[in-house]
PDB file of N, CA and C in Angstrom:
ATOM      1  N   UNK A   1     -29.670  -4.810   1.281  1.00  0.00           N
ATOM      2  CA  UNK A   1     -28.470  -3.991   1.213  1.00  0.00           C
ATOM      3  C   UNK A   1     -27.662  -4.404  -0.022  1.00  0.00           C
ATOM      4  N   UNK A   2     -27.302  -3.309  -1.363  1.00  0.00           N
ATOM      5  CA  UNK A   2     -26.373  -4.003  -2.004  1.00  0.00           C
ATOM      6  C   UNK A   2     -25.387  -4.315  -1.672  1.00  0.00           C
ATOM      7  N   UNK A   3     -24.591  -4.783  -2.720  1.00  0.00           N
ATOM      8  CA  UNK A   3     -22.956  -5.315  -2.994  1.00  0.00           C
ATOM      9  C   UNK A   3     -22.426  -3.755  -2.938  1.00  0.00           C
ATOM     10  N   UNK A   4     -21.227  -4.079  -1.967  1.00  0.00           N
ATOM     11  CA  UNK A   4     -20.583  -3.205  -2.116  1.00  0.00           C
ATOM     12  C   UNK A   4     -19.112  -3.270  -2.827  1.00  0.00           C
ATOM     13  N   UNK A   5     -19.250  -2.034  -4.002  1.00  0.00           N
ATOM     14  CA  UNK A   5     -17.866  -2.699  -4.766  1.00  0.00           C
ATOM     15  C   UNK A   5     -16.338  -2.273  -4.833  1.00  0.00           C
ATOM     16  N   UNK A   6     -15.534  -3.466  -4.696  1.00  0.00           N
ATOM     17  CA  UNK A   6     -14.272  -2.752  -3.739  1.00  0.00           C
ATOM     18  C   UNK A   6     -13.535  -2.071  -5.143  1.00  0.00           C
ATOM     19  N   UNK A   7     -12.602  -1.015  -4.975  1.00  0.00           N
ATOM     20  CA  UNK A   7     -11.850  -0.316  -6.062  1.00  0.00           C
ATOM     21  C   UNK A   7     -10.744  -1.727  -6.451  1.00  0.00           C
ATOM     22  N   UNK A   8     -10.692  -2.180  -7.362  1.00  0.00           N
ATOM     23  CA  UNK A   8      -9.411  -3.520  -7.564  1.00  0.00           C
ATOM     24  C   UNK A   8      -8.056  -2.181  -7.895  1.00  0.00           C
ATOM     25  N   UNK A   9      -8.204  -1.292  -8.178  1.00  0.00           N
ATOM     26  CA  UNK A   9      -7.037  -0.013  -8.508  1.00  0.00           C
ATOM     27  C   UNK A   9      -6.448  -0.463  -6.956  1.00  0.00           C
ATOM     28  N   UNK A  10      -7.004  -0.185  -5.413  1.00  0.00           N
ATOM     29  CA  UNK A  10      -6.366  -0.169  -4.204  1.00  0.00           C
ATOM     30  C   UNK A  10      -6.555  -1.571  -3.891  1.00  0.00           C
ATOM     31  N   UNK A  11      -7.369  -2.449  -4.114  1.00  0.00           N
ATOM     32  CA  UNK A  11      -6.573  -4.238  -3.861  1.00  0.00           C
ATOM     33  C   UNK A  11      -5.605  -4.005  -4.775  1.00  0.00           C
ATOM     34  N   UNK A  12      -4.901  -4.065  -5.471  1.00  0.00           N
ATOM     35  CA  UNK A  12      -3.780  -4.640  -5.819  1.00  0.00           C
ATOM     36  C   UNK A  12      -2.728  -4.145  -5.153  1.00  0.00           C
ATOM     37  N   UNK A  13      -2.730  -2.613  -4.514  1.00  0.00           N
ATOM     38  CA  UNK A  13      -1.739  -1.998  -3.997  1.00  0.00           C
ATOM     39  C   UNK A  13      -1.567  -2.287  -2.825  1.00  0.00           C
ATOM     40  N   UNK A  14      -2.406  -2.469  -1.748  1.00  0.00           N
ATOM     41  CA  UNK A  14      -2.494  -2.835   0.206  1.00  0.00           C
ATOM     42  C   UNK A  14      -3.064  -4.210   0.035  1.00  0.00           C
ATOM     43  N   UNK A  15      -2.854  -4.483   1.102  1.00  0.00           N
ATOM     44  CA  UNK A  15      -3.420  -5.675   1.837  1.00  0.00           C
ATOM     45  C   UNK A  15      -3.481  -5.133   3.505  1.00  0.00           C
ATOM     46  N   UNK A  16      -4.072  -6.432   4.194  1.00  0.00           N
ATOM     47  CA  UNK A  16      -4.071  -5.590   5.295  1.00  0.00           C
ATOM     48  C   UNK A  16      -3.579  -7.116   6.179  1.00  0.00           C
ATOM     49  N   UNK A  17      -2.938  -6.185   7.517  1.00  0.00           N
ATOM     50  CA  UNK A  17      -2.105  -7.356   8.374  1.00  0.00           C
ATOM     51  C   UNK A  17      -2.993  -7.875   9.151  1.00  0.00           C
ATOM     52  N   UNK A  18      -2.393  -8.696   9.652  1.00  0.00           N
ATOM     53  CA  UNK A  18      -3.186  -9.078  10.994  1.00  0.00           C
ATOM     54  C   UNK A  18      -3.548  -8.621  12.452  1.00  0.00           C
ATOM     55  N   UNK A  19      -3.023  -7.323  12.230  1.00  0.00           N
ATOM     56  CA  UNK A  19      -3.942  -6.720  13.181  1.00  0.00           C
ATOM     57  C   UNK A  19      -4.473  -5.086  12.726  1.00  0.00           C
ATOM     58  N   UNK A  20      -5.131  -5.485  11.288  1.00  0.00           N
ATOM     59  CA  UNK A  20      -6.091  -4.686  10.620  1.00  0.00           C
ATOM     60  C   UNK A  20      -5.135  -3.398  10.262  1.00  0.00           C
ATOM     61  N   UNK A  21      -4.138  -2.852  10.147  1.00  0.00           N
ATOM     62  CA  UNK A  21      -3.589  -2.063   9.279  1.00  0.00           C
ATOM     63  C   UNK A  21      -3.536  -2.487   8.209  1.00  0.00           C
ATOM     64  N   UNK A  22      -2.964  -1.589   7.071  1.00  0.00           N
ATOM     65  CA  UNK A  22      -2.860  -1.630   5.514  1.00  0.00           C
ATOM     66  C   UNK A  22      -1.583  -1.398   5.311  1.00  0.00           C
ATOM     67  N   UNK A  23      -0.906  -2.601   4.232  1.00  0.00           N
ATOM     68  CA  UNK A  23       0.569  -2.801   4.275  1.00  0.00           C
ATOM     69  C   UNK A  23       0.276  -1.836   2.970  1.00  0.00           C
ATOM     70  N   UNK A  24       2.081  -1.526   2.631  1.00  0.00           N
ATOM     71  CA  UNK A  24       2.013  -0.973   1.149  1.00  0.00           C
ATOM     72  C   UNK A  24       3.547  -1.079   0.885  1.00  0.00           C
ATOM     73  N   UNK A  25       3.520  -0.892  -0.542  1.00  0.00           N
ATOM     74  CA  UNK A  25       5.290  -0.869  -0.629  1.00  0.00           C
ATOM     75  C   UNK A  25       5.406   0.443  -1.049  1.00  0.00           C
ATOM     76  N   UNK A  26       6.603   0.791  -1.182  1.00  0.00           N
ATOM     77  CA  UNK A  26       7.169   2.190  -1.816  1.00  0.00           C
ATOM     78  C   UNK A  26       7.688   2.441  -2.460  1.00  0.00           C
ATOM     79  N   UNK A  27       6.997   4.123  -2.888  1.00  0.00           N
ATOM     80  CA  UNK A  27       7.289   3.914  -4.267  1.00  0.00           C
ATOM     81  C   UNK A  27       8.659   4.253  -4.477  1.00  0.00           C
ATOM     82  N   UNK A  28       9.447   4.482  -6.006  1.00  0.00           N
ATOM     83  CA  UNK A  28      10.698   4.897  -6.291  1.00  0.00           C
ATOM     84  C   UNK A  28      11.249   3.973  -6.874  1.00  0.00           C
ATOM     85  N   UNK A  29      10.710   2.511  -7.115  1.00  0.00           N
ATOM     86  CA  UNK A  29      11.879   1.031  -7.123  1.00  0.00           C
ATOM     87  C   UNK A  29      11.914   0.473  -8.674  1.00  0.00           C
ATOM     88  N   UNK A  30      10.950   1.557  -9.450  1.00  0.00           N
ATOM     89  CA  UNK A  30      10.591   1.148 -10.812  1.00  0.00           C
ATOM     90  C   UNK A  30      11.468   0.699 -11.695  1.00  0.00           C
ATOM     91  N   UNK A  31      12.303   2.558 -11.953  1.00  0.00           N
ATOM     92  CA  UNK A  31      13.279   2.809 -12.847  1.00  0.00           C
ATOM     93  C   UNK A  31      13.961   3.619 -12.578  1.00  0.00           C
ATOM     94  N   UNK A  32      15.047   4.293 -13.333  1.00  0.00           N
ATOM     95  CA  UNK A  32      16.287   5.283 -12.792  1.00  0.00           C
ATOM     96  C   UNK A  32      16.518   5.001 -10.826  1.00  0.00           C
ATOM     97  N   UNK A  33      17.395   3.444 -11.619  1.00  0.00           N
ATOM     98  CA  UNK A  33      17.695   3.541 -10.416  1.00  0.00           C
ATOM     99  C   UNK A  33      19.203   3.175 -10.301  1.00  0.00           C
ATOM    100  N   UNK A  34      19.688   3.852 -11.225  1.00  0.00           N
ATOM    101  CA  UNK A  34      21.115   4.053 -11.748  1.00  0.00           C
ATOM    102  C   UNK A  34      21.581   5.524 -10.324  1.00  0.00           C
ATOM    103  N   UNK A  35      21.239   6.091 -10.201  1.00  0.00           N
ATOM    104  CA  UNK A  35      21.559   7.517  -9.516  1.00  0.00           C
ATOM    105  C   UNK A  35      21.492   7.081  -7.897  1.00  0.00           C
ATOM    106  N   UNK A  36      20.293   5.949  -7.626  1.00  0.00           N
ATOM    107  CA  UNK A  36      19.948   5.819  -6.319  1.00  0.00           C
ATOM    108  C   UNK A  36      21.118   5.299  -5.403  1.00  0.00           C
ATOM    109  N   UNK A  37      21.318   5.372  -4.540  1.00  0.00           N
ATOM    110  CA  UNK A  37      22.256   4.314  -3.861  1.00  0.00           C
ATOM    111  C   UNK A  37      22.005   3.040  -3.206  1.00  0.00           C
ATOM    112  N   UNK A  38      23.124   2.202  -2.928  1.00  0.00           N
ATOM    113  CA  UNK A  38      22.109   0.932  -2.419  1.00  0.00           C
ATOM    114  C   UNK A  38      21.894   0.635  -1.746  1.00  0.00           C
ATOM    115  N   UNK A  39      22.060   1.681  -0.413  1.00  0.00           N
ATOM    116  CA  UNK A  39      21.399   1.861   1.129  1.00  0.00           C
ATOM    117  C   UNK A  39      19.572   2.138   0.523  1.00  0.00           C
ATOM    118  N   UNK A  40      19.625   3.602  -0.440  1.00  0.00           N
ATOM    119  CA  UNK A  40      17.985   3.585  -0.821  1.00  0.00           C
ATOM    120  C   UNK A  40      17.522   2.384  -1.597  1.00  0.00           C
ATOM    121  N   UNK A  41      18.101   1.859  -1.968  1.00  0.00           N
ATOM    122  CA  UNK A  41      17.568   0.610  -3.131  1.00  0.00           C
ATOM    123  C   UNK A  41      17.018  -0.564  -1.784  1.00  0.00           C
ATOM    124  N   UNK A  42      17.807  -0.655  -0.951  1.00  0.00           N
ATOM    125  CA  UNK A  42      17.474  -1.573  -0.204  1.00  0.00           C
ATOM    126  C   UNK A  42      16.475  -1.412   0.743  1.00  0.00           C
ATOM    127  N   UNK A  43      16.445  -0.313   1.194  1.00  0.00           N
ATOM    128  CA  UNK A  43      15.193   0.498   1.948  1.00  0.00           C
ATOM    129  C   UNK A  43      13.302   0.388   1.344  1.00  0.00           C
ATOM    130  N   UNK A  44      14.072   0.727  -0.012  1.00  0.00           N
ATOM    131  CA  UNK A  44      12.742   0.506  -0.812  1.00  0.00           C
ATOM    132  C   UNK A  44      11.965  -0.922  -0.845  1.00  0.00           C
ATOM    133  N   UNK A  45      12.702  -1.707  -0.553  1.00  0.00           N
ATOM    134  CA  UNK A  45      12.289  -2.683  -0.402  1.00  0.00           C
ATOM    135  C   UNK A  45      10.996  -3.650   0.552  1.00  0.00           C
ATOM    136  N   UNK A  46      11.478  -2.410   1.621  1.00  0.00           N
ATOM    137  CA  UNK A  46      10.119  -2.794   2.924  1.00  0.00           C
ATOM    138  C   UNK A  46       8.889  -2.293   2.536  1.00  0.00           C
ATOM    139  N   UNK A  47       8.072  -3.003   2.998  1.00  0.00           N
ATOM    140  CA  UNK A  47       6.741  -2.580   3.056  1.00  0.00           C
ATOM    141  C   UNK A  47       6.815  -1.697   4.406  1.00  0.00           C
ATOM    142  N   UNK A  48       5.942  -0.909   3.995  1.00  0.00           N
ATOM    143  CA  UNK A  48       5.484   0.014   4.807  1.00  0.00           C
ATOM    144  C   UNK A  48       3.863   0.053   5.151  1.00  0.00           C
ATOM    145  N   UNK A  49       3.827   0.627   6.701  1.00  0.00           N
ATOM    146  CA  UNK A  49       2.315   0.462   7.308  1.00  0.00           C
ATOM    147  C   UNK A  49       1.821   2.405   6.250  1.00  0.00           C
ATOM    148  N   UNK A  50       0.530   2.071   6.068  1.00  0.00           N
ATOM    149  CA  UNK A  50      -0.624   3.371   5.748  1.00  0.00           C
ATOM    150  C   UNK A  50      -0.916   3.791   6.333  1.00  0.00           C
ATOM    151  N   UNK A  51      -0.366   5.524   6.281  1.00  0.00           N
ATOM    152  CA  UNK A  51      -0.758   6.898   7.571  1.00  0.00           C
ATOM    153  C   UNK A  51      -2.123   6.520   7.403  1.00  0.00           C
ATOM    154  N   UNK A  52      -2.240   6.760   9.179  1.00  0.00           N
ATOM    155  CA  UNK A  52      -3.251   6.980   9.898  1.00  0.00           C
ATOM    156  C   UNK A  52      -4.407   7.944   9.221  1.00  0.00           C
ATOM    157  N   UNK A  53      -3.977   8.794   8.735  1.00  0.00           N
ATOM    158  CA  UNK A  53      -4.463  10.327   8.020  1.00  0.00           C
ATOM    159  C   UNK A  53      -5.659   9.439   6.835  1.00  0.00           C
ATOM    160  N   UNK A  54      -4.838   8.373   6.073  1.00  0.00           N
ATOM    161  CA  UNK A  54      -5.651   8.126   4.818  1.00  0.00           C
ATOM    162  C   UNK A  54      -6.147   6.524   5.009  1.00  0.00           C
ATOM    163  N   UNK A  55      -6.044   6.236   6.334  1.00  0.00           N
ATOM    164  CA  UNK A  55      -6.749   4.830   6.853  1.00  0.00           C
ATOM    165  C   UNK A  55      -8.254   4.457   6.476  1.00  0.00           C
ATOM    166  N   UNK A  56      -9.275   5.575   7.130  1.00  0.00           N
ATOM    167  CA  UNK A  56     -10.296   5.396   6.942  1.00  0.00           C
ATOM    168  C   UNK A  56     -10.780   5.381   5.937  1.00  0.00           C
ATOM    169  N   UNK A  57     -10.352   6.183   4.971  1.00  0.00           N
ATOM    170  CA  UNK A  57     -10.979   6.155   3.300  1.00  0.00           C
ATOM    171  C   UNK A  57     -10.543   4.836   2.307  1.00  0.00           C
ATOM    172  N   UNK A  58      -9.269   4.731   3.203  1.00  0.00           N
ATOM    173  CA  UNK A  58      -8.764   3.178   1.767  1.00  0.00           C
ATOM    174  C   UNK A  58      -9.829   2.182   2.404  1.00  0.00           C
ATOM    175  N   UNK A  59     -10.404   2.026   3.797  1.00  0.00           N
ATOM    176  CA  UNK A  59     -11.080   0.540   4.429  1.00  0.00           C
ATOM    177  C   UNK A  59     -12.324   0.982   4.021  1.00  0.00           C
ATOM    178  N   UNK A  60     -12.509   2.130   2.765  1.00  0.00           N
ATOM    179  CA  UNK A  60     -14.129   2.475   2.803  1.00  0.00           C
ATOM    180  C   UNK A  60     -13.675   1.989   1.087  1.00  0.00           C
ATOM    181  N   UNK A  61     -12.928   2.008   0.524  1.00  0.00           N
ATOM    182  CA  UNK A  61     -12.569   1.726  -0.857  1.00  0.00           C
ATOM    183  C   UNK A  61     -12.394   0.184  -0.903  1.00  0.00           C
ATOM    184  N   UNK A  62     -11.929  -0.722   0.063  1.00  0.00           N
ATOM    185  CA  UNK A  62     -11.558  -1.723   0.296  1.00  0.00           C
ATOM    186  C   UNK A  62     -12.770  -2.344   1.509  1.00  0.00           C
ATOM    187  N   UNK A  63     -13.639  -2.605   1.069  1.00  0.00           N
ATOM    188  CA  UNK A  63     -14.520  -3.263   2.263  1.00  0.00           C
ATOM    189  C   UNK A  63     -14.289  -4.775   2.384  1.00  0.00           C
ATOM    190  N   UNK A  64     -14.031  -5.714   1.712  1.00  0.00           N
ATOM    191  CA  UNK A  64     -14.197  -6.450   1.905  1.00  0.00           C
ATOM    192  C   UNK A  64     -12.719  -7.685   2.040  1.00  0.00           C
ATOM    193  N   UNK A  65     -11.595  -6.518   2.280  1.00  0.00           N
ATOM    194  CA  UNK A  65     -10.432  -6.785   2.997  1.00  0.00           C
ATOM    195  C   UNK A  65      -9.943  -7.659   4.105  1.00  0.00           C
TER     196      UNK A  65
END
């Protein structure tokens, strides 16, 4: 069976928790963030869990997670 090779584009972005979801942060926190307020500035800050919807394809991009 070969190596299967993981995308490093989606390791750098998820990781996954300990009980096998995929963390992520969000986006918006780059730049122009002169306009934002700092209820959203601070929000942006959490990581967030990966819809269910696009689960199976990132753990097929990411095998060895």
């Amino acid at each position: 069976m070969p190596k299967v090779k993981t995308s490093k584009a989606a390791a750098k972005r998820f990781t996954m928790t300990g009980t096998g979801k995929l963390k992520r942060m969000k986006a918006g926190k780059q730049h122009i963030l002169t306009k934002k307020s700092r209820k959203t500035k601070r929000d942006l800050r959490k990581p967030e869990m990966m819809d269910k919807t696009n689960e199976k394809n990132m753990k097929k991009i990411l095998p060895y997670l």
